[in-house]
C-alpha atoms as a PDB file:
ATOM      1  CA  UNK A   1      14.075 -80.085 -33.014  1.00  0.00           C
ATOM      2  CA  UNK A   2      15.193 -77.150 -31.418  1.00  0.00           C
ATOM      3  CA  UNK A   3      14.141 -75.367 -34.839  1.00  0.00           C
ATOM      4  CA  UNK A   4      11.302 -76.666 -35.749  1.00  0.00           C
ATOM      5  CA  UNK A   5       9.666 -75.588 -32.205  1.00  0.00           C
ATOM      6  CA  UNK A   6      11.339 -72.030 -32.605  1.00  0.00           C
ATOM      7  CA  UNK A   7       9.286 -72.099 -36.706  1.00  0.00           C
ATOM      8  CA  UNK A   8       5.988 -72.965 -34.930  1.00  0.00           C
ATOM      9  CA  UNK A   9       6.322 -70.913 -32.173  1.00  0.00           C
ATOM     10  CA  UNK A  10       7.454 -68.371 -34.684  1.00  0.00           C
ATOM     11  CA  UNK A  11       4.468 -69.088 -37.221  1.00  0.00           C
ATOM     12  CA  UNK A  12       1.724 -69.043 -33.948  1.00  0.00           C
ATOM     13  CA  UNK A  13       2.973 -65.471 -33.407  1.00  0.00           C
ATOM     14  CA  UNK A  14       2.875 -64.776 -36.998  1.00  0.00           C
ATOM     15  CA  UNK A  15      -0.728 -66.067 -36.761  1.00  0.00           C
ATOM     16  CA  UNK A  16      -2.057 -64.607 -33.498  1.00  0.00           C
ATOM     17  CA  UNK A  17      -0.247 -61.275 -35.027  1.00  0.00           C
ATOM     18  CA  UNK A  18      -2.894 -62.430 -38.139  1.00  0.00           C
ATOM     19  CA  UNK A  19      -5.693 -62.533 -36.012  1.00  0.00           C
ATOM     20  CA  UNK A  20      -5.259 -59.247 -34.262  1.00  0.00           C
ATOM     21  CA  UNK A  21      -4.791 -57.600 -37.432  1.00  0.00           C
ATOM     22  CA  UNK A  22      -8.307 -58.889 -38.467  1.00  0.00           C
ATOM     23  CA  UNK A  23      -9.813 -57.994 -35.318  1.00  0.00           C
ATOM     24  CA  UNK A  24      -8.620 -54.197 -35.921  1.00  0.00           C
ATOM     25  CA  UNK A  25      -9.975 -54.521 -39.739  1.00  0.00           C
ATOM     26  CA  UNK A  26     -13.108 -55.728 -38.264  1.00  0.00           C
ATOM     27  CA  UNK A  27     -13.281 -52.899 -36.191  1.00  0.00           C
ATOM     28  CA  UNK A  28     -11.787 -50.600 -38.819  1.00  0.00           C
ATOM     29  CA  UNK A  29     -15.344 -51.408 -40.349  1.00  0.00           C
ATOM     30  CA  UNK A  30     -17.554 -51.267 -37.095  1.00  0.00           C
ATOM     31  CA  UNK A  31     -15.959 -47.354 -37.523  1.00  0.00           C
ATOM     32  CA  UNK A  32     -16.602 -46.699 -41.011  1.00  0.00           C
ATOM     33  CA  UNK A  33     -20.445 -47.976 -40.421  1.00  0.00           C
ATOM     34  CA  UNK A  34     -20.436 -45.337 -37.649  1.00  0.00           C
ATOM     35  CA  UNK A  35     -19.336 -42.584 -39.963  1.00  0.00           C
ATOM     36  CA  UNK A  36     -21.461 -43.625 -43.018  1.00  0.00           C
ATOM     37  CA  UNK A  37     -24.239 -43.611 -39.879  1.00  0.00           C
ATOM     38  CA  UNK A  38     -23.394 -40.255 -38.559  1.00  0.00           C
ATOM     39  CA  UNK A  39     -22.722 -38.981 -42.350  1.00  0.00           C
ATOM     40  CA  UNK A  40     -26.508 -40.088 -42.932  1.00  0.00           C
ATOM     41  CA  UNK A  41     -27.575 -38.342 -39.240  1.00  0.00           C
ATOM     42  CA  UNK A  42     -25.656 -35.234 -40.217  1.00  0.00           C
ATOM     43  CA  UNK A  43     -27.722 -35.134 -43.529  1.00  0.00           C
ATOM     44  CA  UNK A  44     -30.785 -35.663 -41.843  1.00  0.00           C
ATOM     45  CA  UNK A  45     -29.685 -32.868 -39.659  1.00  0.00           C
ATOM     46  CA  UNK A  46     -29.237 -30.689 -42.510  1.00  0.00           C
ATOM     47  CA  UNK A  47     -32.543 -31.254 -43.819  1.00  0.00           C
ATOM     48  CA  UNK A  48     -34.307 -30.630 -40.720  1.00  0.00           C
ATOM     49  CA  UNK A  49     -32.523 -27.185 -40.467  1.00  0.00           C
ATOM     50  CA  UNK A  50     -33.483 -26.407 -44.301  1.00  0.00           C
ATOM     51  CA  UNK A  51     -37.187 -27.145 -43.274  1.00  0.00           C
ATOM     52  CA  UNK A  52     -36.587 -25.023 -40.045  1.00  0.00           C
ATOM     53  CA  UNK A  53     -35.192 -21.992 -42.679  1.00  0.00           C
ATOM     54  CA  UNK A  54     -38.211 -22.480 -44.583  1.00  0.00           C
ATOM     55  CA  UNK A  55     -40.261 -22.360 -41.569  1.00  0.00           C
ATOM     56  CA  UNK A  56     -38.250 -18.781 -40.644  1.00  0.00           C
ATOM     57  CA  UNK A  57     -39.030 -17.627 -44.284  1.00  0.00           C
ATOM     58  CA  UNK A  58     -42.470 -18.344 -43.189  1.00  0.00           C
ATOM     59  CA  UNK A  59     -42.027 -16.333 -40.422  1.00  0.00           C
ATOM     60  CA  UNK A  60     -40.633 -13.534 -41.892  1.00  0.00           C
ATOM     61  CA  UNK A  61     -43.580 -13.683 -44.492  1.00  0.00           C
ATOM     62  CA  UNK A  62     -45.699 -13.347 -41.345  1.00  0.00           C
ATOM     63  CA  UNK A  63     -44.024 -10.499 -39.761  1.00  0.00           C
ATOM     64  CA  UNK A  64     -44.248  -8.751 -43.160  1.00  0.00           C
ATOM     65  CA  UNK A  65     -48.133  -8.776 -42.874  1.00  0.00           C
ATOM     66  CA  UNK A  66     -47.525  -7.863 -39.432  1.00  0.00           C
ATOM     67  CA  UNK A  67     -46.171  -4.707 -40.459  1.00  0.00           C
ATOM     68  CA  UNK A  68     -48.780  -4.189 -42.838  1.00  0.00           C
ATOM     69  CA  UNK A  69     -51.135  -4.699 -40.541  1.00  0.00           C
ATOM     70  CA  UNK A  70     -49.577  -1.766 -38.086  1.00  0.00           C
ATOM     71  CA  UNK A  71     -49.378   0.476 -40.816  1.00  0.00           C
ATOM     72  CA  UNK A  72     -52.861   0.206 -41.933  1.00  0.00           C
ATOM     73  CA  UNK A  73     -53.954   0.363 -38.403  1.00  0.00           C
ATOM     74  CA  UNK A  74     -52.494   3.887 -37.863  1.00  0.00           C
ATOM     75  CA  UNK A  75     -54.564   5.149 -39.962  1.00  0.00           C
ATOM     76  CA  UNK A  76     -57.495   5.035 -38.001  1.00  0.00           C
ATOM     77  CA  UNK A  77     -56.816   6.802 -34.723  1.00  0.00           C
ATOM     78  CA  UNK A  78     -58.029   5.341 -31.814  1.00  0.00           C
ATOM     79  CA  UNK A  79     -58.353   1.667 -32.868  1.00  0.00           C
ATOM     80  CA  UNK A  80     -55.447   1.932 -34.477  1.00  0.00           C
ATOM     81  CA  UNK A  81     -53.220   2.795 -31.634  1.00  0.00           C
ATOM     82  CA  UNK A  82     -54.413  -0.355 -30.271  1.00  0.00           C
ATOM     83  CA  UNK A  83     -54.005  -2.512 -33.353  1.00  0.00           C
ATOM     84  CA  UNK A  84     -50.391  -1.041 -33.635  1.00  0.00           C
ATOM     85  CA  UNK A  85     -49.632  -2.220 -30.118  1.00  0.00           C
ATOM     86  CA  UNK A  86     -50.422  -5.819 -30.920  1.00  0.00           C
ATOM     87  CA  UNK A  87     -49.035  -5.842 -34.400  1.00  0.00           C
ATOM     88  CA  UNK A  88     -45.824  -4.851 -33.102  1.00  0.00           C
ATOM     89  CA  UNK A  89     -46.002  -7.164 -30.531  1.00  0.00           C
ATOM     90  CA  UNK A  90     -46.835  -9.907 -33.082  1.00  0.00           C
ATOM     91  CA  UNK A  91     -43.804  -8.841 -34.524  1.00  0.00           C
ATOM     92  CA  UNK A  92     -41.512  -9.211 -31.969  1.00  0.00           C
ATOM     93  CA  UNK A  93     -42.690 -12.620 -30.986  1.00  0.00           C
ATOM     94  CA  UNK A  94     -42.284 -13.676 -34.652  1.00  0.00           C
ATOM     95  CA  UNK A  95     -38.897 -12.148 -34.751  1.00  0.00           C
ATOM     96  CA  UNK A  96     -37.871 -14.012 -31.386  1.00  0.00           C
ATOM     97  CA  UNK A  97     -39.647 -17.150 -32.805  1.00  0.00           C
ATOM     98  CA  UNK A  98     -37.926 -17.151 -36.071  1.00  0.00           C
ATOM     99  CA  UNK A  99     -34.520 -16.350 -33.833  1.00  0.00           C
ATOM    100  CA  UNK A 100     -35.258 -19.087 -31.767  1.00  0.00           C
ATOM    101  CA  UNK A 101     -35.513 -21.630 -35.030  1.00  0.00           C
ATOM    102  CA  UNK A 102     -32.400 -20.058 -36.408  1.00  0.00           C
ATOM    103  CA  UNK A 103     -30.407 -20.657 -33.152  1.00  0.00           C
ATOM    104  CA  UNK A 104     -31.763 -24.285 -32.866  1.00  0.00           C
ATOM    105  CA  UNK A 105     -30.392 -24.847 -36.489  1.00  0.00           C
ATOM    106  CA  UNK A 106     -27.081 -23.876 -36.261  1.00  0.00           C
ATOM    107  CA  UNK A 107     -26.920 -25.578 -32.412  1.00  0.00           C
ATOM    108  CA  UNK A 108     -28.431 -29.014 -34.285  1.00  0.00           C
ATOM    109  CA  UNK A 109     -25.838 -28.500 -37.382  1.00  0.00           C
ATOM    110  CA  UNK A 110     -22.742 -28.214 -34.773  1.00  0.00           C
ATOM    111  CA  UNK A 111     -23.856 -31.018 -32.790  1.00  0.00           C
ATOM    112  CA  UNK A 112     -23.659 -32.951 -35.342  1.00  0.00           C
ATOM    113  CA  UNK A 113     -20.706 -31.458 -37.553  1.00  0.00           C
ATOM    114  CA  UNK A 114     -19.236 -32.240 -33.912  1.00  0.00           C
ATOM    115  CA  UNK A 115     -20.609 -36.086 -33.791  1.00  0.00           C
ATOM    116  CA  UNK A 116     -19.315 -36.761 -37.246  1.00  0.00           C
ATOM    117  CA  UNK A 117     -15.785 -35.401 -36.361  1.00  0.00           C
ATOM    118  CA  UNK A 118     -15.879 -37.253 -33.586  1.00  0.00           C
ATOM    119  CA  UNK A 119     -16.318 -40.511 -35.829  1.00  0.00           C
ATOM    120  CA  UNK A 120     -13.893 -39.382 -38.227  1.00  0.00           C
ATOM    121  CA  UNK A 121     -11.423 -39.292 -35.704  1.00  0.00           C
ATOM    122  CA  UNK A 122     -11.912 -42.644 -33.821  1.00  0.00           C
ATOM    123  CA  UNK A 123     -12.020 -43.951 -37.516  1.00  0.00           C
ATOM    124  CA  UNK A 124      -8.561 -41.866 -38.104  1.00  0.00           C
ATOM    125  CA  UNK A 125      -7.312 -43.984 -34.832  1.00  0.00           C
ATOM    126  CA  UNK A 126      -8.454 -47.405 -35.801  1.00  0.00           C
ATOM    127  CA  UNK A 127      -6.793 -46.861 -39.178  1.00  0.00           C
ATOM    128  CA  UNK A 128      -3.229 -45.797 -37.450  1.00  0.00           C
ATOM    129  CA  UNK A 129      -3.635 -48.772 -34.457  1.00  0.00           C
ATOM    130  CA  UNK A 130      -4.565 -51.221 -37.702  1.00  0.00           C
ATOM    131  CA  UNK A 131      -1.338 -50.109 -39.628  1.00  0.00           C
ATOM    132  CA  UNK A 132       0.434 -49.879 -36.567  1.00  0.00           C
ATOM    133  CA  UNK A 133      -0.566 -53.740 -35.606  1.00  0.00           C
ATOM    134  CA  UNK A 134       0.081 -54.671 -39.487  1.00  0.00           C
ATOM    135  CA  UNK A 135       3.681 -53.292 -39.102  1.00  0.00           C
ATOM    136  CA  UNK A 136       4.225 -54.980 -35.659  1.00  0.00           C
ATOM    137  CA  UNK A 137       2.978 -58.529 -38.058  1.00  0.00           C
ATOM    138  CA  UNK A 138       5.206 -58.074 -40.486  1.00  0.00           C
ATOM    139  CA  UNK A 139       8.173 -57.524 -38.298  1.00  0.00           C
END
């Protein structure tokens, strides 16, 4: 008697140890949905900064005709001066516009370089606590 209750005492360890294990899997897999989800974000991410390059392209196309603009103004004095003035000042706004958009990209691509490393390691950790409780089953 006295070994049949140590067996099922035994085998309701060996099954709560069971149903631990398959609450880390489960979460195991709430992790991996949050990386494929933050995999997919960072993606998105990416091709919201390529957009924002080809909006600084854009810019740069714009500061080009800026310049243009100033040079072709110089050559008629007076006026000129003045169109100068406000094509280079054209210029620097569109410079400090398209460095604004290039700043804002690489801020957005860390943040979420940053998110998805942060999934990747609590996925990391429910994959060692899962082994870890698997190991602890077994023995």
């Amino acid at each position: 008697a006295r070994e049949a209750s140590a067996r099922s005492a035994s085998e309701a360890e060996l099954s709560a140890a069971r149903a631990q294990l398959e609450e880390v899997r489960a979460e195991l897999e709430a992790a991996k949905a949050r990386l494929d989800t933050a995999g997919a974000e960072l993606s998105e991410a990416r091709a919201a900064a390529e957009a924002e390059a080809a909006s600084a392209v854009s810019v740069e196309a714009r500061v080009t005709q800026a310049q243009a603009a100033a040079a072709a103004a110089k050559a008629n004095e007076g006026e000129a001066a003045r169109r100068a003035e406000r094509a280079e000042a054209q210029h620097a706004a569109l410079q400090e516009e398209k460095d604004a958009l290039l700043a804002r990209e690489e801020a957005q691509r860390a943040e979420h370089e940053a998110a998805l490393e942060a999934a990747r390691a609590e996925g990391r950790a429910l994959v060692e606590e899962a082994a870890a409780a698997a190991a602890a089953a077994v023995a």
